[in-house]
Protein backbone atom coordinates (compact mmCIF):
# COMPACT_ATOMS: atom_id res chain seq x y z
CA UNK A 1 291.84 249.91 104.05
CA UNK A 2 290.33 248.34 106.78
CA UNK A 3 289.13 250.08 110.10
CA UNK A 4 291.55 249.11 113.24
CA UNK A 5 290.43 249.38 116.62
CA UNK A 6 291.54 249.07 119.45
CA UNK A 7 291.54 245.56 121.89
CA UNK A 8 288.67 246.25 124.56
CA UNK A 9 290.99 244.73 126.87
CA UNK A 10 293.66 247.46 126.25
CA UNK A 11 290.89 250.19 126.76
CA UNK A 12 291.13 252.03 130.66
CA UNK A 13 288.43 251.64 133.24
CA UNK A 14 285.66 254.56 131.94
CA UNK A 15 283.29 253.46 134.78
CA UNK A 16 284.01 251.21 137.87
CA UNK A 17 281.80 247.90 138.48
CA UNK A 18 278.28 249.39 139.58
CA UNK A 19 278.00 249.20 143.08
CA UNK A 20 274.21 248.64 144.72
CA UNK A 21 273.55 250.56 148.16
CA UNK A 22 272.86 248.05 151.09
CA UNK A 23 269.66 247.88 151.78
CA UNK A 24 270.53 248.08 155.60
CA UNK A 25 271.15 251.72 154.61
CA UNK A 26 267.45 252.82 154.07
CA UNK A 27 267.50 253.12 157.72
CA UNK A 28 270.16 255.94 157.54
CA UNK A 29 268.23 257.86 154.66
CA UNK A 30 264.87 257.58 156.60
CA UNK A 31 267.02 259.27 159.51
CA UNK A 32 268.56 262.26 157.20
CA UNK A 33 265.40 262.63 155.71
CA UNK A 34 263.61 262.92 159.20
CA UNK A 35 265.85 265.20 160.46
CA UNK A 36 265.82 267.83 157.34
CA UNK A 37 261.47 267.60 157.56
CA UNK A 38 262.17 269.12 161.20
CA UNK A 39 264.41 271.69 160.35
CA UNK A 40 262.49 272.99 157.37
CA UNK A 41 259.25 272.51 159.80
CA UNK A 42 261.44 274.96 161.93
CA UNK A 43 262.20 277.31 159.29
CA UNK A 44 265.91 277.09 159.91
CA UNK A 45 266.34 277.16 156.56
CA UNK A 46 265.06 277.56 152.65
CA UNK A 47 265.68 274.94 149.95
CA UNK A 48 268.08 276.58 147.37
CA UNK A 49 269.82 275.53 144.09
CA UNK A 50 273.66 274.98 143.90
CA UNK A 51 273.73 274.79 147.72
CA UNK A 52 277.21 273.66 147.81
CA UNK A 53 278.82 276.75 146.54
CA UNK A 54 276.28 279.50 148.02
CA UNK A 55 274.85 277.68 151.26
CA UNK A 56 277.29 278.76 153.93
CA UNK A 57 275.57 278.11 157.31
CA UNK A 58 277.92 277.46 160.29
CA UNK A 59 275.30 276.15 162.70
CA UNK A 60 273.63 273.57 160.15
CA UNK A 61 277.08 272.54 159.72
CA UNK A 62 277.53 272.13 163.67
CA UNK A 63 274.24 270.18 163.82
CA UNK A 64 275.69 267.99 160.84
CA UNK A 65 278.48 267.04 162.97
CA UNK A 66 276.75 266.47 166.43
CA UNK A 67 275.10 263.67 164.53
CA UNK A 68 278.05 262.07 163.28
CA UNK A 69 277.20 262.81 159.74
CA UNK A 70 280.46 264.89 158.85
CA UNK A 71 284.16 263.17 158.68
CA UNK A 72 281.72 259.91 158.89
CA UNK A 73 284.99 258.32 156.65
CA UNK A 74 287.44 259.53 158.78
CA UNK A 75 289.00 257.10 161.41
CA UNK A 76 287.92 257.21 164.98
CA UNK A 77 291.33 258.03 166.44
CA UNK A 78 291.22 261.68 164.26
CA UNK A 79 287.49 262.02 165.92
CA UNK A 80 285.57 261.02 162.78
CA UNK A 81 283.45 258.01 162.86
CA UNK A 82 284.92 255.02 160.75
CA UNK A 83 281.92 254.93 158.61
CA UNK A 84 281.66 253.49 154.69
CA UNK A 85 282.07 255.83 151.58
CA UNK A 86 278.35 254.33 150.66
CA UNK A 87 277.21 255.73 153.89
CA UNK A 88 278.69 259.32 153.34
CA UNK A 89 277.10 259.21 150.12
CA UNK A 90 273.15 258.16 151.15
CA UNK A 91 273.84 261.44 153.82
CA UNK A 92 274.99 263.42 150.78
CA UNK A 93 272.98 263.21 148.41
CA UNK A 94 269.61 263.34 149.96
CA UNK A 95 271.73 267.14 151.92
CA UNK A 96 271.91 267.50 148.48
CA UNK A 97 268.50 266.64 147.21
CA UNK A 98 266.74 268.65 149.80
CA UNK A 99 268.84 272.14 148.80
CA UNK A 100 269.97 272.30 152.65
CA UNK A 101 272.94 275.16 153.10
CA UNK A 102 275.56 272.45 153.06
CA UNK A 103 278.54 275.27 151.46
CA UNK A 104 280.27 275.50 154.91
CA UNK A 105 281.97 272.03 155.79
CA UNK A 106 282.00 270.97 152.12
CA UNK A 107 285.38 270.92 151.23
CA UNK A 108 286.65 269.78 154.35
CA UNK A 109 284.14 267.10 154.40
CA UNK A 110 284.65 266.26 151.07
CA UNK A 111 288.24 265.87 150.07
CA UNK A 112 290.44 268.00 153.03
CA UNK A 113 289.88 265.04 155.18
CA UNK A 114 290.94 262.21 152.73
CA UNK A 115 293.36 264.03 151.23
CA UNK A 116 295.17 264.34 154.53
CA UNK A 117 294.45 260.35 155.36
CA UNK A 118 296.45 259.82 152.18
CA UNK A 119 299.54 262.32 152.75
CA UNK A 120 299.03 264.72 155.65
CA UNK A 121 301.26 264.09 158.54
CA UNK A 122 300.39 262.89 161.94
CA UNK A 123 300.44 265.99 163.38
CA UNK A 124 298.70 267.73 160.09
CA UNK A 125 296.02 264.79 160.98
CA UNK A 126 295.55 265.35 164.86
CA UNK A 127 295.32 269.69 163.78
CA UNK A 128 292.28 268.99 161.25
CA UNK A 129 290.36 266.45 161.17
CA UNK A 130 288.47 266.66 164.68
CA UNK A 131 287.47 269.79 163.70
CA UNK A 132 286.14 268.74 159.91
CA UNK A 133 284.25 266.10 162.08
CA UNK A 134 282.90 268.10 164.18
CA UNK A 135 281.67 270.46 161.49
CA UNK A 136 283.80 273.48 162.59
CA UNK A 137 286.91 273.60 160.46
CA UNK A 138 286.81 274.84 157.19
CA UNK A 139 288.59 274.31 153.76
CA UNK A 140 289.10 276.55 150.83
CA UNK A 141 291.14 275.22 147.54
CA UNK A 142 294.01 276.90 146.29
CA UNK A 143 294.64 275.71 142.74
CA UNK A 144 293.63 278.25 139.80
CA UNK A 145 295.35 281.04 139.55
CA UNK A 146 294.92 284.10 137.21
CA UNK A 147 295.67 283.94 133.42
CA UNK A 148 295.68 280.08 133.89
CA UNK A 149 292.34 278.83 133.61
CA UNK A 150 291.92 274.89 133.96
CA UNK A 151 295.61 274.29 133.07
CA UNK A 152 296.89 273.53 136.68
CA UNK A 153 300.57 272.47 135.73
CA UNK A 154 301.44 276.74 134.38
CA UNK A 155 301.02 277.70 137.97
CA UNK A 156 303.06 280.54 139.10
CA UNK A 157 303.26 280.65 142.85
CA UNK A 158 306.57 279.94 143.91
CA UNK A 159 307.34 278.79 147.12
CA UNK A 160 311.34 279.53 148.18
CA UNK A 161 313.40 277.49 151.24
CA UNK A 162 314.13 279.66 153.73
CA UNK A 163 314.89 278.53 157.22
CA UNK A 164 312.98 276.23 158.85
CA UNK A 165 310.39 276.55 156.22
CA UNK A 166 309.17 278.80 152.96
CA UNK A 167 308.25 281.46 151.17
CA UNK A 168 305.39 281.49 149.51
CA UNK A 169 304.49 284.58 146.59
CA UNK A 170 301.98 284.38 144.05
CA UNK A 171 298.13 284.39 143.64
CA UNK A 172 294.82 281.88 143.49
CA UNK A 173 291.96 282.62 142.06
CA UNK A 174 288.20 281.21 142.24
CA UNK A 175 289.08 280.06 145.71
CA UNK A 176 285.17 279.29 146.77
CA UNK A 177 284.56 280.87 150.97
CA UNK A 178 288.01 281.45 151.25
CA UNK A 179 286.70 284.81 153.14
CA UNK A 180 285.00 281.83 155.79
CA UNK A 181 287.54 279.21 155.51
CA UNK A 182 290.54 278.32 157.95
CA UNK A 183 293.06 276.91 155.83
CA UNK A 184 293.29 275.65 151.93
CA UNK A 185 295.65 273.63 150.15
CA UNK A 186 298.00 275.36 147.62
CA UNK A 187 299.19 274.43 145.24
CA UNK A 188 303.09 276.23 144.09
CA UNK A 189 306.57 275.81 142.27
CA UNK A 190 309.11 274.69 144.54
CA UNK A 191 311.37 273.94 141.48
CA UNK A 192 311.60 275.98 138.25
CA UNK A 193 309.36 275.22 135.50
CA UNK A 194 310.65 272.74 132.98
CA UNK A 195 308.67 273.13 129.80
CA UNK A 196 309.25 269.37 129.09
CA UNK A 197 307.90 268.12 132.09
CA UNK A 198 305.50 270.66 133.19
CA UNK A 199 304.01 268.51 135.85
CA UNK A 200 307.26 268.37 138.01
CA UNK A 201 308.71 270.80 140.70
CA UNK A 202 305.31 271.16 142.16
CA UNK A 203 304.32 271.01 145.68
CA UNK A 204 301.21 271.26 147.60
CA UNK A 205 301.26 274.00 151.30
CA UNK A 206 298.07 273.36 153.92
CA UNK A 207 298.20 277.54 154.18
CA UNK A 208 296.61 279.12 157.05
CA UNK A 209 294.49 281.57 155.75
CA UNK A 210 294.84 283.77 158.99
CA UNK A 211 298.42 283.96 158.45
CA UNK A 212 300.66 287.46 158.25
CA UNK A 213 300.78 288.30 154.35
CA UNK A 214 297.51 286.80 153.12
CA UNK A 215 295.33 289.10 151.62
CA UNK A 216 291.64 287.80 150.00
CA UNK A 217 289.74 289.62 147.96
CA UNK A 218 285.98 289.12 146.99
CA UNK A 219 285.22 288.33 143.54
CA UNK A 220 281.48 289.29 143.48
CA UNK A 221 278.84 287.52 141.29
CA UNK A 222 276.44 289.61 138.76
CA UNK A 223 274.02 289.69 141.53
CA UNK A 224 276.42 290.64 144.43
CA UNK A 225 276.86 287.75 146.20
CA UNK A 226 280.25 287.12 147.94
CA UNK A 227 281.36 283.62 146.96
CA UNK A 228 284.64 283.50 145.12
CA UNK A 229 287.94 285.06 145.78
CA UNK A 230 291.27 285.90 145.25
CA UNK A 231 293.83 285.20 147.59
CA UNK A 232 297.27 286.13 146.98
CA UNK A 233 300.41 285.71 149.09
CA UNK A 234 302.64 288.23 149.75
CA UNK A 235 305.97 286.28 151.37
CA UNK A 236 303.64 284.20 153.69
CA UNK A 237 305.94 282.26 155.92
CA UNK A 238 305.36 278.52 155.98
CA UNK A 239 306.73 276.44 158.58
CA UNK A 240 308.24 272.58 157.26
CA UNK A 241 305.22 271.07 159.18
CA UNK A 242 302.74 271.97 156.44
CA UNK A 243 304.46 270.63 153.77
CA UNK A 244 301.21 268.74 152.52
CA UNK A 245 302.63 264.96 151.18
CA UNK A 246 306.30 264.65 149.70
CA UNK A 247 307.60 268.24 147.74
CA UNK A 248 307.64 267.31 143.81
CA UNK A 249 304.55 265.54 144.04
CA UNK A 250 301.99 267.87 144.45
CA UNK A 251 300.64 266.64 140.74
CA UNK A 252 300.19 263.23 141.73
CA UNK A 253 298.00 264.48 145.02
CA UNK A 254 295.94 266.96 143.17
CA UNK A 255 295.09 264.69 140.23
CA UNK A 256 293.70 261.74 143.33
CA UNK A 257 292.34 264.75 144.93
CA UNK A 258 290.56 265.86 142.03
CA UNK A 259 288.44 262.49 141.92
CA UNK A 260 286.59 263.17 145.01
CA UNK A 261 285.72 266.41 143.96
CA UNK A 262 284.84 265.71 140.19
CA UNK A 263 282.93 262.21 140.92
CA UNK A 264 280.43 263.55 143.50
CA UNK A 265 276.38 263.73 143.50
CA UNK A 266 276.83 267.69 143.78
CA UNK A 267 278.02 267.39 140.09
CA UNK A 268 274.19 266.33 139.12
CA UNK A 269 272.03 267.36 141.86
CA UNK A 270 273.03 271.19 142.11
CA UNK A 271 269.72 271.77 140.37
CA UNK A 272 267.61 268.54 141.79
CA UNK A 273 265.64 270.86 143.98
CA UNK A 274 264.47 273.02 140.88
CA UNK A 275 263.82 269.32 139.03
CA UNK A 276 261.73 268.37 141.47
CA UNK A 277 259.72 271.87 142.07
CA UNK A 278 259.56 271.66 138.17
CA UNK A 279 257.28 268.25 138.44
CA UNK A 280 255.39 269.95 140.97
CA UNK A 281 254.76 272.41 139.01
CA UNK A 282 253.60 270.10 136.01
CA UNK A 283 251.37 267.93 138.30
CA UNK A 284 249.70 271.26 140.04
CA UNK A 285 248.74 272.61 136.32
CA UNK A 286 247.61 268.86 134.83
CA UNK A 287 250.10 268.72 132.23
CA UNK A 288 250.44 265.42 131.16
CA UNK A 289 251.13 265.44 127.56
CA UNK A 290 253.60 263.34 125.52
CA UNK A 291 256.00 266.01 125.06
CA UNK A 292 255.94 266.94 128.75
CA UNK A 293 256.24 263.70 129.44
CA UNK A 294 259.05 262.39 127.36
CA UNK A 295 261.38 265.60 128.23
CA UNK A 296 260.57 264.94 131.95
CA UNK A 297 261.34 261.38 131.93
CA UNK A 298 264.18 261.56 130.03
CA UNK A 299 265.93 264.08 132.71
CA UNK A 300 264.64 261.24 135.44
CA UNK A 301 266.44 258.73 133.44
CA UNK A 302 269.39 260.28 133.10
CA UNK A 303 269.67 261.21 136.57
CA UNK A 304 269.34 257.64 137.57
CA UNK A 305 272.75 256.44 135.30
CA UNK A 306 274.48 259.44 136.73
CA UNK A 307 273.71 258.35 139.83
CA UNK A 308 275.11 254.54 139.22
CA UNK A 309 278.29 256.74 137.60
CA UNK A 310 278.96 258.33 140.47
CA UNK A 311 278.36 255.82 143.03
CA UNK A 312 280.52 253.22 141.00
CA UNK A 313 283.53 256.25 141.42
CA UNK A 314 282.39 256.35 145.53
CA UNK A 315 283.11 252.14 145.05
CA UNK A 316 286.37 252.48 143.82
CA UNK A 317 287.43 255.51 146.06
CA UNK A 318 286.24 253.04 148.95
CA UNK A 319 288.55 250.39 147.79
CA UNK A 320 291.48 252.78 147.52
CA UNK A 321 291.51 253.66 143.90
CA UNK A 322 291.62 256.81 142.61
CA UNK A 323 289.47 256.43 139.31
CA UNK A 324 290.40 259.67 137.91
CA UNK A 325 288.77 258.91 133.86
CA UNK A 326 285.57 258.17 135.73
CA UNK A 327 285.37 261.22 138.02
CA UNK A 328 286.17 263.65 134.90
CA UNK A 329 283.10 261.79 132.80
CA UNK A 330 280.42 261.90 136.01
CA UNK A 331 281.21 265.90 136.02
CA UNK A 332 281.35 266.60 132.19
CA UNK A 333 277.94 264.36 131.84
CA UNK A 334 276.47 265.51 135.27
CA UNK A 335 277.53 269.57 134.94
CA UNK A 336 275.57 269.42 131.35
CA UNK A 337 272.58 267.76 132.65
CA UNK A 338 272.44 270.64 135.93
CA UNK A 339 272.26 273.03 132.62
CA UNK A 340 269.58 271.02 130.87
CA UNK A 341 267.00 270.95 134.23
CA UNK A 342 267.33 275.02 134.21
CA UNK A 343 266.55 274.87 130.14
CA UNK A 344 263.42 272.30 130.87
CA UNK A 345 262.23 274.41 133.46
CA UNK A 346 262.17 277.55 131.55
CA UNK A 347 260.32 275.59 128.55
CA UNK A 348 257.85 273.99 130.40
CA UNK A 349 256.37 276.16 133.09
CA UNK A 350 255.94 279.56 132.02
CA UNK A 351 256.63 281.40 135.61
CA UNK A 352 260.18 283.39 135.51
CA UNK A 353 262.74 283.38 137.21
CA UNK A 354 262.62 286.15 140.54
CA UNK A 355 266.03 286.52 142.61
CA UNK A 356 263.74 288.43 144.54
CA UNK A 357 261.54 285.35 145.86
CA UNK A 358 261.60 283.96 149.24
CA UNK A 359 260.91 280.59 148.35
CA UNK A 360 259.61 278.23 145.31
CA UNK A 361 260.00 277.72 141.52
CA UNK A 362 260.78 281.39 140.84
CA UNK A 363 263.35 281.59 143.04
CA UNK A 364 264.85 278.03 142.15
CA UNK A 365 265.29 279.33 138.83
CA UNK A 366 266.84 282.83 139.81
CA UNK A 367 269.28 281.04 141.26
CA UNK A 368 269.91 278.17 138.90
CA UNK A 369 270.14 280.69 135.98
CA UNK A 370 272.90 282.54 137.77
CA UNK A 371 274.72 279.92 138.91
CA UNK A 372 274.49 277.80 135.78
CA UNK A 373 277.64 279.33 133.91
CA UNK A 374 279.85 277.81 136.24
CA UNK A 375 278.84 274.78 136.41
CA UNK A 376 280.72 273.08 133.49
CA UNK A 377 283.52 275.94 134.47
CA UNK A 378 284.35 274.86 138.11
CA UNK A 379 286.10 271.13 139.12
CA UNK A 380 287.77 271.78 135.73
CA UNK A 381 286.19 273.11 132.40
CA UNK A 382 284.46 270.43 130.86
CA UNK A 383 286.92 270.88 127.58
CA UNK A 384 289.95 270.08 130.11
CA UNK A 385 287.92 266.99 131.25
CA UNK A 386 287.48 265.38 127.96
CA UNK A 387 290.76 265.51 127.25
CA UNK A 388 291.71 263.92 129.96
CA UNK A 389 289.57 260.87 129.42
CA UNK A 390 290.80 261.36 125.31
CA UNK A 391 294.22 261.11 127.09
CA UNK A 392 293.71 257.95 129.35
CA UNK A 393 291.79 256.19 126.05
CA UNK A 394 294.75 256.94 124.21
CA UNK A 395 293.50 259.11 121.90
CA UNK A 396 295.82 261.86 121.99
């Protein structure tokens, strides 16, 4: 029998059209780069791996925002700065690159502030995003909860109408600096589950994380550090005004929302600063051999078509799509590279890894090896992701 395939032109978007960074934007990098020499000349902080998960800093965050360089999407009117996706990105990814404590306005910065361009309400607008902007409002996310791992659409948490607003019960899990943050998303049942369409009846709540009947709990790493948490709700009152978008489509908003926070450079570069004190490394001890050579370039190669991955996504989000088949493959490719930098560096420079370090390769290590198991976990488990895109190919 002969093979059938499938018409190319029936096939989904994998990857947007490339898109090439203005070259008017080497200014901008030159500027970032500038300011992040002075700060590490003033010892304000240490280059770490996986800085967007474990580098909470308020005040680098507040100097982000005096120089326009946080909400730099968001409109003018809302006290952001009206600035390109492409510029955002050129700031982010050389935060990134440098391992600057960037853990604090992440969220927020990320995909609080277009989420609530897309659905919040005017008022929800005016509340937040100043504050994103100006680097002092914070954002957790509220969407795993226990016993549920990546499967979003079992959710338990029920929110109940009562008057002039809800109820909300139920528990979320994972929630990264909730223990820091202001408010989070949530997302709950507002209708009872329908095991044939498991994706309706749910609706997202902007929760105030200050609010009477929220109680967070630290879920400590191996090594002690406070980053995750639970956060469960024990009848938290929420007024009708943060109702996040319309109720029964909180799906729909966390699958768009989902694309900014699969697609970005923190998917690849969690571990750049390690990749690039690995070179050093190499260079310092002469070892130029073929091997060396061809393991090393091939992670430098690879981090260059991630790079025109995720930047394509940044395109299309720009535009006003929400490519979500692209953003799962830049974080399934991107979260198993982060994994193969911390397996390079272990094979090629033999110096282990010391949580105990102030600074350098040792330390880089520590804390890639510690932080590497969640990299393929968090965003979605890389198993979820690929049957997504096996689901948008039509393949299952």
């Amino acid at each position: 029998m002969a093979a059938t395939s499938t018409p190319a032109a029936a096939l989904p978007e994998l990857v947007p059209d490339p898109v090439e960074l203005p070259a008017g934007l080497a200014d901008l990098r030159a500027e970032v780069r500038s300011f992040l020499d002075d700060e590490r000349g003033a010892a304000r902080w240490t280059p770490r791996a996986d800085v967007w998960l474990s580098g909470w800093d308020e005040s680098f965050s507040r100097r982000l925002g005096e120089r326009g360089w946080l909400g730099m999407t968001i409109p003018t009117e809302y006290g952001g700065h009206g600035r390109t996706a492409l510029e955002r990105y050129v700031v982010t990814e050389e935060l990134l690159a440098a391992g600057a404590p960037v853990a604090a306005h992440w969220i927020a910065d990320r995909q609080i502030g277009p989420s609530l361009l897309r659905h919040g309400t005017e008022e929800q607008r005016r509340a937040f995003l100043p504050g994103i902007a100006r680097g002092e409002v914070y954002f957790g996310i509220g969407m795993s909860e226990p016993d549920s791992g990546s499967d979003l659409a079992s959710v338990r948490t029920r929110a109940t109408r009562v008057d002039g607003g809800w109820r909300l019960s139920g528990t979320k899990v994972w929630t990264s600096g909730a223990h820091h943050a202001h408010a989070f998303f949530a997302l709950v049942r507002t209708e009872p589950r329908d095991d044939a369409h498991r994706h309706a009846g749910l609706s997202q709540f902007l929760v105030e994380l200050d609010s009477p009947g929220v109680e967070i709990r630290p879920i400590p790493l191996l090594t002690g550090a406070h980053h995750f948490n639970e956060v469960r709700f024990d009848d938290v009152f929420i007024p009708d005004a943060r109702v996040f978008g319309e109720l029964g489509n909180g799906w729909a908003q966390v699958t768009g929302e989902l694309a900014f926070e699969r697609s970005g450079p923190e998917r690849f570069l969690s571990t750049y600063p390690l990749l690039a004190s690995l070179v050093g490394e190499l260079a310092g001890a002469g070892r130029a051999d073929a091997g060396t050579r061809r393991r090393v370039g091939s992670l430098v190669s690879r981090l260059w078509t991630l790079r025109a991955m995720s930047l394509a996504v940044a395109g299309a989000l720009e535009s006003g799509r929400a490519p979500e088949l692209a953003a799962a493959l830049v974080k399934d490719l991107g979260t198993r590279y982060e994994n193969e930098i911390v397996d390079a560096a272990r094979l090629l420079v033999d110096i282990p890894p010391d949580p105990g370090a102030e600074s350098g390769f040792a330390r880089l290590l520590a804390d890639a090896v510690l932080h590497a198991p969640g990299f393929t976990l968090r965003g979605g488990t890389n198993e979820v992701l690929r049957g997504i895109v096996a689901r948008g190919m039509g393949l299952r």
